[in-house]
PDB file of N, CA and C in Angstrom:
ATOM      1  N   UNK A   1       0.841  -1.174   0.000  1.00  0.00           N
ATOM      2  CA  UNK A   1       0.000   0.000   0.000  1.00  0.00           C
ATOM      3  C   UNK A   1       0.890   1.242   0.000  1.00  0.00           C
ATOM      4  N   UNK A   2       0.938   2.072  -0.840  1.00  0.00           N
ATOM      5  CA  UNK A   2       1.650   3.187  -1.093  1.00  0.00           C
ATOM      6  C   UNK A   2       1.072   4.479  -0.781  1.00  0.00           C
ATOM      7  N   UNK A   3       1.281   4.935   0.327  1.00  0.00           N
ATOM      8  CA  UNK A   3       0.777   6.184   0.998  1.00  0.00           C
ATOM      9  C   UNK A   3       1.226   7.699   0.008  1.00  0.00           C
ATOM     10  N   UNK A   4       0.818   8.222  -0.358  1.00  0.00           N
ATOM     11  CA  UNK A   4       1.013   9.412  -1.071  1.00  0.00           C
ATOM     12  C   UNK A   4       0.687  10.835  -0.106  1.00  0.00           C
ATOM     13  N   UNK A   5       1.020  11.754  -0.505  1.00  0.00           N
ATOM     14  CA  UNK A   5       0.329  12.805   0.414  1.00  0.00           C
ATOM     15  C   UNK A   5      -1.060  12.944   0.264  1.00  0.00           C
ATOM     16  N   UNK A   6      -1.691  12.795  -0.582  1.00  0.00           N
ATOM     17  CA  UNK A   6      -3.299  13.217  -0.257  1.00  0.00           C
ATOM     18  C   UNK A   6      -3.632  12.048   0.736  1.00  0.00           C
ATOM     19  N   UNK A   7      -3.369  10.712   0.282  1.00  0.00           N
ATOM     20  CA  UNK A   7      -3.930   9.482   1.228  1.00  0.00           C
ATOM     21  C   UNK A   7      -3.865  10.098   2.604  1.00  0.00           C
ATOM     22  N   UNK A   8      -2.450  10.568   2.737  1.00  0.00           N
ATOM     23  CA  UNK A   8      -2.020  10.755   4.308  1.00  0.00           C
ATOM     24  C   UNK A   8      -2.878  11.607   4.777  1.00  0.00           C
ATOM     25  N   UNK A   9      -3.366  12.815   3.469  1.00  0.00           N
ATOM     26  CA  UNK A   9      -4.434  13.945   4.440  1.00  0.00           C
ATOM     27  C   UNK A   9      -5.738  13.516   4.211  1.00  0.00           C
ATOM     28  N   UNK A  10      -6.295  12.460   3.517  1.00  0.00           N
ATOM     29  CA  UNK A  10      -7.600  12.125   3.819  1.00  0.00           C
ATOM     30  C   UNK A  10      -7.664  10.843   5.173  1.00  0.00           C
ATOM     31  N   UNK A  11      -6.677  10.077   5.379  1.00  0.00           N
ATOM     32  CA  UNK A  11      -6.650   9.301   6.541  1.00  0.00           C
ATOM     33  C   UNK A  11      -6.672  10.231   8.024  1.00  0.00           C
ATOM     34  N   UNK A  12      -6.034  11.464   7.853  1.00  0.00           N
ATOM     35  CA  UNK A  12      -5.573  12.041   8.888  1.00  0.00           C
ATOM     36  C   UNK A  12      -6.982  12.674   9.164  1.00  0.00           C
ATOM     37  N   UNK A  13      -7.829  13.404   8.373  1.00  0.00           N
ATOM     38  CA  UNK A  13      -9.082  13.779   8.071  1.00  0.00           C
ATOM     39  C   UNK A  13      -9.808  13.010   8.607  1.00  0.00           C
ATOM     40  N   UNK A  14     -10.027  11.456   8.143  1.00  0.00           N
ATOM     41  CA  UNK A  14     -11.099  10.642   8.134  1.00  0.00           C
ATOM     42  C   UNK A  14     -10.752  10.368   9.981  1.00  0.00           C
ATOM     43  N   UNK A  15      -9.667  10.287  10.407  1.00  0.00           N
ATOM     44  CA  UNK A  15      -9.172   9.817  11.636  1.00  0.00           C
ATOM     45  C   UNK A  15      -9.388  10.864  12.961  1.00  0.00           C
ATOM     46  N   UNK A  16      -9.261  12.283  12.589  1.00  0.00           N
ATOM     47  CA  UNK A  16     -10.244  13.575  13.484  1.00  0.00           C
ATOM     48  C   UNK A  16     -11.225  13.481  13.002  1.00  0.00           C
ATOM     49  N   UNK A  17     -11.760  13.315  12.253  1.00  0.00           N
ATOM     50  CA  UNK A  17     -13.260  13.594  12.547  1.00  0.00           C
ATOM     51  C   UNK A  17     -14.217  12.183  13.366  1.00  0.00           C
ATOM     52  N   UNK A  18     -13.523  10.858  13.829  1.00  0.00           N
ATOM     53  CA  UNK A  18     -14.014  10.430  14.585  1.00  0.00           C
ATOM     54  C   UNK A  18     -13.972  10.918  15.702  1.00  0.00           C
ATOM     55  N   UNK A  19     -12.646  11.347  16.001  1.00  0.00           N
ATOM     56  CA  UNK A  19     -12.575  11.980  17.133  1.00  0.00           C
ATOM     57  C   UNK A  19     -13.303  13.270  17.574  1.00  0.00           C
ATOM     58  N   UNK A  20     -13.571  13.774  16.799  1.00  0.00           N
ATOM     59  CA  UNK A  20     -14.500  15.123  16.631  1.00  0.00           C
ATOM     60  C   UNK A  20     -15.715  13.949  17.359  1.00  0.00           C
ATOM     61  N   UNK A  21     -16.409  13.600  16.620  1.00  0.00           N
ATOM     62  CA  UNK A  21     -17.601  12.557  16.683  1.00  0.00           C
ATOM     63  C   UNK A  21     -17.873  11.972  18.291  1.00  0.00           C
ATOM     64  N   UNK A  22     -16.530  11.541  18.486  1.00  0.00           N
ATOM     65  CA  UNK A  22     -16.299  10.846  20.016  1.00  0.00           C
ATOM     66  C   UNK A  22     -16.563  12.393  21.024  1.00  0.00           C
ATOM     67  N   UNK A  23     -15.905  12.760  20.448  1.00  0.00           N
ATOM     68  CA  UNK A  23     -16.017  14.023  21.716  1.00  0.00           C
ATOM     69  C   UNK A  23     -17.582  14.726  21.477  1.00  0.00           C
ATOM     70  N   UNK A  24     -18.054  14.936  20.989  1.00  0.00           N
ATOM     71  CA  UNK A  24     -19.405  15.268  20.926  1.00  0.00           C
ATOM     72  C   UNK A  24     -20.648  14.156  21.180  1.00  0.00           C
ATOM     73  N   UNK A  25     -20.030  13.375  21.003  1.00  0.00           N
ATOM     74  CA  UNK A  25     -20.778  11.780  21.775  1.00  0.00           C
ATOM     75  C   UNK A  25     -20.704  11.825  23.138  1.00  0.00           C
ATOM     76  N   UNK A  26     -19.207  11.993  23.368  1.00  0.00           N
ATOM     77  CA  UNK A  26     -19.020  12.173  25.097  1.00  0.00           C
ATOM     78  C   UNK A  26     -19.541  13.305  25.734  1.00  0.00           C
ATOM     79  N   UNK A  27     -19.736  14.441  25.273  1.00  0.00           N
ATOM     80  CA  UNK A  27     -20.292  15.675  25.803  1.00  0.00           C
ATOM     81  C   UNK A  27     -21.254  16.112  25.884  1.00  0.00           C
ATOM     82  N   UNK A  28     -22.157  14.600  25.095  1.00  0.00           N
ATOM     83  CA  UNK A  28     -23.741  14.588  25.246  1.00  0.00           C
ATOM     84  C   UNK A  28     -24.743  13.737  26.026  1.00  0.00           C
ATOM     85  N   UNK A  29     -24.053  12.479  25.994  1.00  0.00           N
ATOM     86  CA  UNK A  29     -24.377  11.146  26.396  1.00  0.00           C
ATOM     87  C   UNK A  29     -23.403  11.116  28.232  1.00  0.00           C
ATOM     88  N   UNK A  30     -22.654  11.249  28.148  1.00  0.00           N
ATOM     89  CA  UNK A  30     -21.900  11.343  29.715  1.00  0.00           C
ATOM     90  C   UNK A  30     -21.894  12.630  30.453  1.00  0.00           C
ATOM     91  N   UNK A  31     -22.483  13.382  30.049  1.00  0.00           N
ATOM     92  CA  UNK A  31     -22.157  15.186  30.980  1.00  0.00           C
ATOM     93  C   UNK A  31     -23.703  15.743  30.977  1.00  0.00           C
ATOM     94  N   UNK A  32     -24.471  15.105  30.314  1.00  0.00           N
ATOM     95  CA  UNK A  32     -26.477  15.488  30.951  1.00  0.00           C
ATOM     96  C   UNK A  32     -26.310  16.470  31.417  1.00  0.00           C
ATOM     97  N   UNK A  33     -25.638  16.181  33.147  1.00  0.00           N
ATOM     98  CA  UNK A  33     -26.222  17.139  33.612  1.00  0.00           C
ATOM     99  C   UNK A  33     -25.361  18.120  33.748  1.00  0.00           C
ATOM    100  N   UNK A  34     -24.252  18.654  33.907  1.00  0.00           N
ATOM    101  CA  UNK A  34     -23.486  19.534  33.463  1.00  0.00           C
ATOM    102  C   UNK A  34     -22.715  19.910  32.428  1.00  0.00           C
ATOM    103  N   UNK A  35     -23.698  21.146  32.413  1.00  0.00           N
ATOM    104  CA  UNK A  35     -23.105  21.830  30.902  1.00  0.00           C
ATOM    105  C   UNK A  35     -22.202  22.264  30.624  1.00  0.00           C
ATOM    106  N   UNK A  36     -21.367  22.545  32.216  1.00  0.00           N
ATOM    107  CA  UNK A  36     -20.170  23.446  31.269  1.00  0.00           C
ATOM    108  C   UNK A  36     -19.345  22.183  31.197  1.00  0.00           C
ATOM    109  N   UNK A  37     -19.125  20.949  31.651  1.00  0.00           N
ATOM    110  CA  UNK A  37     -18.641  19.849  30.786  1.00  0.00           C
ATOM    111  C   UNK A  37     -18.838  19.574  29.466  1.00  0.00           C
ATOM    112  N   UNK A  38     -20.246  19.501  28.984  1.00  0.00           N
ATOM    113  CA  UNK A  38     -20.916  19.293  28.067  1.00  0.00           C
ATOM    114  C   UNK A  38     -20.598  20.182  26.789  1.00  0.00           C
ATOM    115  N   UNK A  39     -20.557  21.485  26.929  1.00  0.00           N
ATOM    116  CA  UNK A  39     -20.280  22.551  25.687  1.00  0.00           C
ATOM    117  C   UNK A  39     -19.160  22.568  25.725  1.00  0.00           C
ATOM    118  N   UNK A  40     -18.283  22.570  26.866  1.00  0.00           N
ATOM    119  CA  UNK A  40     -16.326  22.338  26.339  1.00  0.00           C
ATOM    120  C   UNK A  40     -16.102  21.571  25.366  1.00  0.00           C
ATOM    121  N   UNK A  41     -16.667  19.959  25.550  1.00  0.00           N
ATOM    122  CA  UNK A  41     -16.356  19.232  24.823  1.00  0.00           C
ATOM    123  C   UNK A  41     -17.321  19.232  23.566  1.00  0.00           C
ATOM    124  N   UNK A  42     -18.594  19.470  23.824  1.00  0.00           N
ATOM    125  CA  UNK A  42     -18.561  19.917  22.095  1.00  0.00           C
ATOM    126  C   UNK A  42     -18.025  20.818  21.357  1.00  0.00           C
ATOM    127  N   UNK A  43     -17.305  22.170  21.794  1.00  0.00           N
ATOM    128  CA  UNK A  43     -17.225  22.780  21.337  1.00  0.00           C
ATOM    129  C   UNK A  43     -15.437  22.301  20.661  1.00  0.00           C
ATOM    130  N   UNK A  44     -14.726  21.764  21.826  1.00  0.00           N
ATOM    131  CA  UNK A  44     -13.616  21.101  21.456  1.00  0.00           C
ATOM    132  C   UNK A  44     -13.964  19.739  19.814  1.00  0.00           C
ATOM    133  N   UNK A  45     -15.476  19.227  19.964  1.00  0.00           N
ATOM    134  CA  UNK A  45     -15.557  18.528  19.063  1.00  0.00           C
ATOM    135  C   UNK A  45     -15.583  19.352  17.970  1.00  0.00           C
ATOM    136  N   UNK A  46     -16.303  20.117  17.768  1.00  0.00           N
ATOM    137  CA  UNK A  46     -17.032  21.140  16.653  1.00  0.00           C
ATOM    138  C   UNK A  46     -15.695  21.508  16.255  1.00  0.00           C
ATOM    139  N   UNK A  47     -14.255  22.072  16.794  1.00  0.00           N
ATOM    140  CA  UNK A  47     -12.668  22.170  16.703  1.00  0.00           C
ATOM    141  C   UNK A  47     -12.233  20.805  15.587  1.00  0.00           C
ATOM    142  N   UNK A  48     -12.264  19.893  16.264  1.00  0.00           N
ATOM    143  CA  UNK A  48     -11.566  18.944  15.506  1.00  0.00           C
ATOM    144  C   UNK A  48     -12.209  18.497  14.115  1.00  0.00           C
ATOM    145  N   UNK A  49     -13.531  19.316  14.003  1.00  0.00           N
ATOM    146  CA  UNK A  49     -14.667  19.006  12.778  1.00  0.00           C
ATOM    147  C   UNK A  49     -13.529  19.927  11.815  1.00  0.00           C
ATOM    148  N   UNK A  50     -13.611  21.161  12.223  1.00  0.00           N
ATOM    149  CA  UNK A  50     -12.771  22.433  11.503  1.00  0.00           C
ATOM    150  C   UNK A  50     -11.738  21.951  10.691  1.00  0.00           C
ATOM    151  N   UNK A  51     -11.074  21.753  12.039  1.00  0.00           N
ATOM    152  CA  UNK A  51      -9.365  21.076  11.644  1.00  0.00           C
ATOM    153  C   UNK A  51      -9.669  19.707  10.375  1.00  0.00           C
ATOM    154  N   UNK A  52     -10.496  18.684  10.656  1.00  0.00           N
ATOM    155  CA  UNK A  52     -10.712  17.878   9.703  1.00  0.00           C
ATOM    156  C   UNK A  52     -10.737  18.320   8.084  1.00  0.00           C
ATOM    157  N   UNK A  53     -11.881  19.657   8.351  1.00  0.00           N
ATOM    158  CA  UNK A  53     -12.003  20.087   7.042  1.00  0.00           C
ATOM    159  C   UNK A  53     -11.019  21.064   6.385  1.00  0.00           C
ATOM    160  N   UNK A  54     -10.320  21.378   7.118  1.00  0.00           N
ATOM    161  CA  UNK A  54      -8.831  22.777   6.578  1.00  0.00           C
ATOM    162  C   UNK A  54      -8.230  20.912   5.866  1.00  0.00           C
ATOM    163  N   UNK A  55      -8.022  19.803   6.109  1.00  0.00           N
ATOM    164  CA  UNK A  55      -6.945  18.998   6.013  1.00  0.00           C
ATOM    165  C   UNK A  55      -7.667  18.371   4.715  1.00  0.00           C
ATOM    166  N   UNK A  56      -9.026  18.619   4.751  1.00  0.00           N
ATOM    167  CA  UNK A  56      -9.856  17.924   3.344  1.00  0.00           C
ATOM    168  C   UNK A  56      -9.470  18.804   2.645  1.00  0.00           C
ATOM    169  N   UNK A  57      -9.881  20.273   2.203  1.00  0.00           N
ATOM    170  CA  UNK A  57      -9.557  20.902   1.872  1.00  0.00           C
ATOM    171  C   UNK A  57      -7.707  21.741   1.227  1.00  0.00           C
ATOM    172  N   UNK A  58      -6.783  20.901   1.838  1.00  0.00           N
ATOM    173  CA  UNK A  58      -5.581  20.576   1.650  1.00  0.00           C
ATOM    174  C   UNK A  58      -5.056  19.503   0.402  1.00  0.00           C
ATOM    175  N   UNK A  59      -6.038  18.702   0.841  1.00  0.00           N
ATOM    176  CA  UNK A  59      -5.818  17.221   0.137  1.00  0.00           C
ATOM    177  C   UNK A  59      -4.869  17.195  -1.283  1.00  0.00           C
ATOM    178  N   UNK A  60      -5.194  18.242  -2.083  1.00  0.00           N
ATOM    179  CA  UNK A  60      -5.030  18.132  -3.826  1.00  0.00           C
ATOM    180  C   UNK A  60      -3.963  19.759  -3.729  1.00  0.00           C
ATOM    181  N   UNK A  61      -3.737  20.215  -2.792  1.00  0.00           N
ATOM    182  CA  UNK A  61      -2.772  21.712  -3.146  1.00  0.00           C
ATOM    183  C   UNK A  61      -1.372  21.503  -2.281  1.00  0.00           C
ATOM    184  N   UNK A  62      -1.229  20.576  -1.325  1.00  0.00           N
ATOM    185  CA  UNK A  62       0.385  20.497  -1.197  1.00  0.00           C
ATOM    186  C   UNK A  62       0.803  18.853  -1.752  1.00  0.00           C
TER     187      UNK A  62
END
């Protein structure tokens, strides 16, 4: 399997945005009842959504 640079930035992509996913899973499903747990970590998720997409958006220009 021959990794190229786009592979590397759509794996790296595809690989935060679970994590995006996880953290907004966790900040909904485990923190109910406190919010300011709850919006850190989504908002930290909603972050790693960003970052995912600057790296999609990368994919085909370096």
């Amino acid at each position: 399997m021959s990794l190229n640079k786009n592979k590397i930035f759509g794996y790296t992509a595809l690989v935060i945005m679970v994590l995006g996913t996880a953290l907004l899973v966790i900040g909904y499903i485990l923190y109910p009842d406190y919010p300011e747990y709850a919006v850190g970590l989504c908002v930290a998720g909603v972050g790693f959504y960003a970052i995912a997409w600057a790296f999609n958006a990368l994919k085909g220009r370096i």
